[in-house]
Each structure stands twice: as C-alpha cells, then as structure tokens.
Protein backbone atom coordinates (compact mmCIF):
# COMPACT_ATOMS: atom_id res chain seq x y z
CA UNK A 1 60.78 86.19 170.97
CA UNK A 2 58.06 87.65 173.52
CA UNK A 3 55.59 85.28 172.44
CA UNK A 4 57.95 81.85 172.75
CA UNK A 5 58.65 83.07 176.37
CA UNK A 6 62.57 83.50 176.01
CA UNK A 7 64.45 85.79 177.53
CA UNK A 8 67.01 87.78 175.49
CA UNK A 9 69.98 85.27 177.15
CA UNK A 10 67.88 82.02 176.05
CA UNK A 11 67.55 83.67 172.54
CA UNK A 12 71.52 84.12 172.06
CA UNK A 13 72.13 80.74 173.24
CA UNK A 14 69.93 79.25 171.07
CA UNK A 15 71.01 77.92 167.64
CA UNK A 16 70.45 79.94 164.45
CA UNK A 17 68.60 77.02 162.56
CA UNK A 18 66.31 77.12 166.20
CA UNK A 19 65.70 80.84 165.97
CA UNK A 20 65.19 80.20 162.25
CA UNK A 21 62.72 77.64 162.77
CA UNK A 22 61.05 79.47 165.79
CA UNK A 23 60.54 82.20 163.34
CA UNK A 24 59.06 80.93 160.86
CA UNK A 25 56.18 79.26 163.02
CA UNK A 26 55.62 82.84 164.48
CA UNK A 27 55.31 83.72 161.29
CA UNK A 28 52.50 80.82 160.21
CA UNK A 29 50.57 81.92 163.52
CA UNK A 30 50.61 85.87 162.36
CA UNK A 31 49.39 84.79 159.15
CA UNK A 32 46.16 82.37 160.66
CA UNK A 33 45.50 85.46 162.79
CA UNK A 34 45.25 87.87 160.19
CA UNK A 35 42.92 85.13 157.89
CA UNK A 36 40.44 84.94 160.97
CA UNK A 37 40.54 88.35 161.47
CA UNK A 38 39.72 89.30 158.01
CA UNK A 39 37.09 86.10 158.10
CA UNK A 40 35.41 87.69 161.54
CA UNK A 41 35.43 91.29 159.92
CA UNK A 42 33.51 89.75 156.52
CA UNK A 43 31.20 87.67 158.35
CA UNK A 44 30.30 91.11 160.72
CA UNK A 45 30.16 93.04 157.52
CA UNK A 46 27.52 90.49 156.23
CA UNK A 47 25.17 90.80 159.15
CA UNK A 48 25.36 94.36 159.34
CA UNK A 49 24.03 94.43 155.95
C-alpha cells in the first residue's frame, strides 16, 4: 500500500473491507493511467505520421 502512504503496521490494523476498498480504488487509478497512456502514445503516433 506504497502509494496510500501506510506502513506495513497501519495496513494490518486496518479492516479487511478498508484494505478491500483501498484496493479497489488503486485499482480504478492503474486503469485511468494505462487509458491516458495508451491515449498519449496514439495521439504521438498520429503526429509522427
């Protein structure tokens, strides 16, 4: 959980439904990376011809 800023003692004492949650907005925020990355890339490929 690197990227929520817990440490590996905050993790364990948080709920599972938390972690649960936590993960699954981690996971929404990899996927809107990857669509703008794929979107930038495109849009590149277009102007390079």
């Amino acid at each position: 959980m690197r990227r929520m800023h817990w440490s590996w003692d905050e993790l364990q004492q948080t709920p599972a439904y938390v972690r649960r949650y936590a993960l699954d907005f981690l996971g929404l925020i990899a996927q809107q990376e990857h669509r703008a990355q794929d979107q930038a890339r495109r849009e590149a490929d277009r102007r390079m011809g």
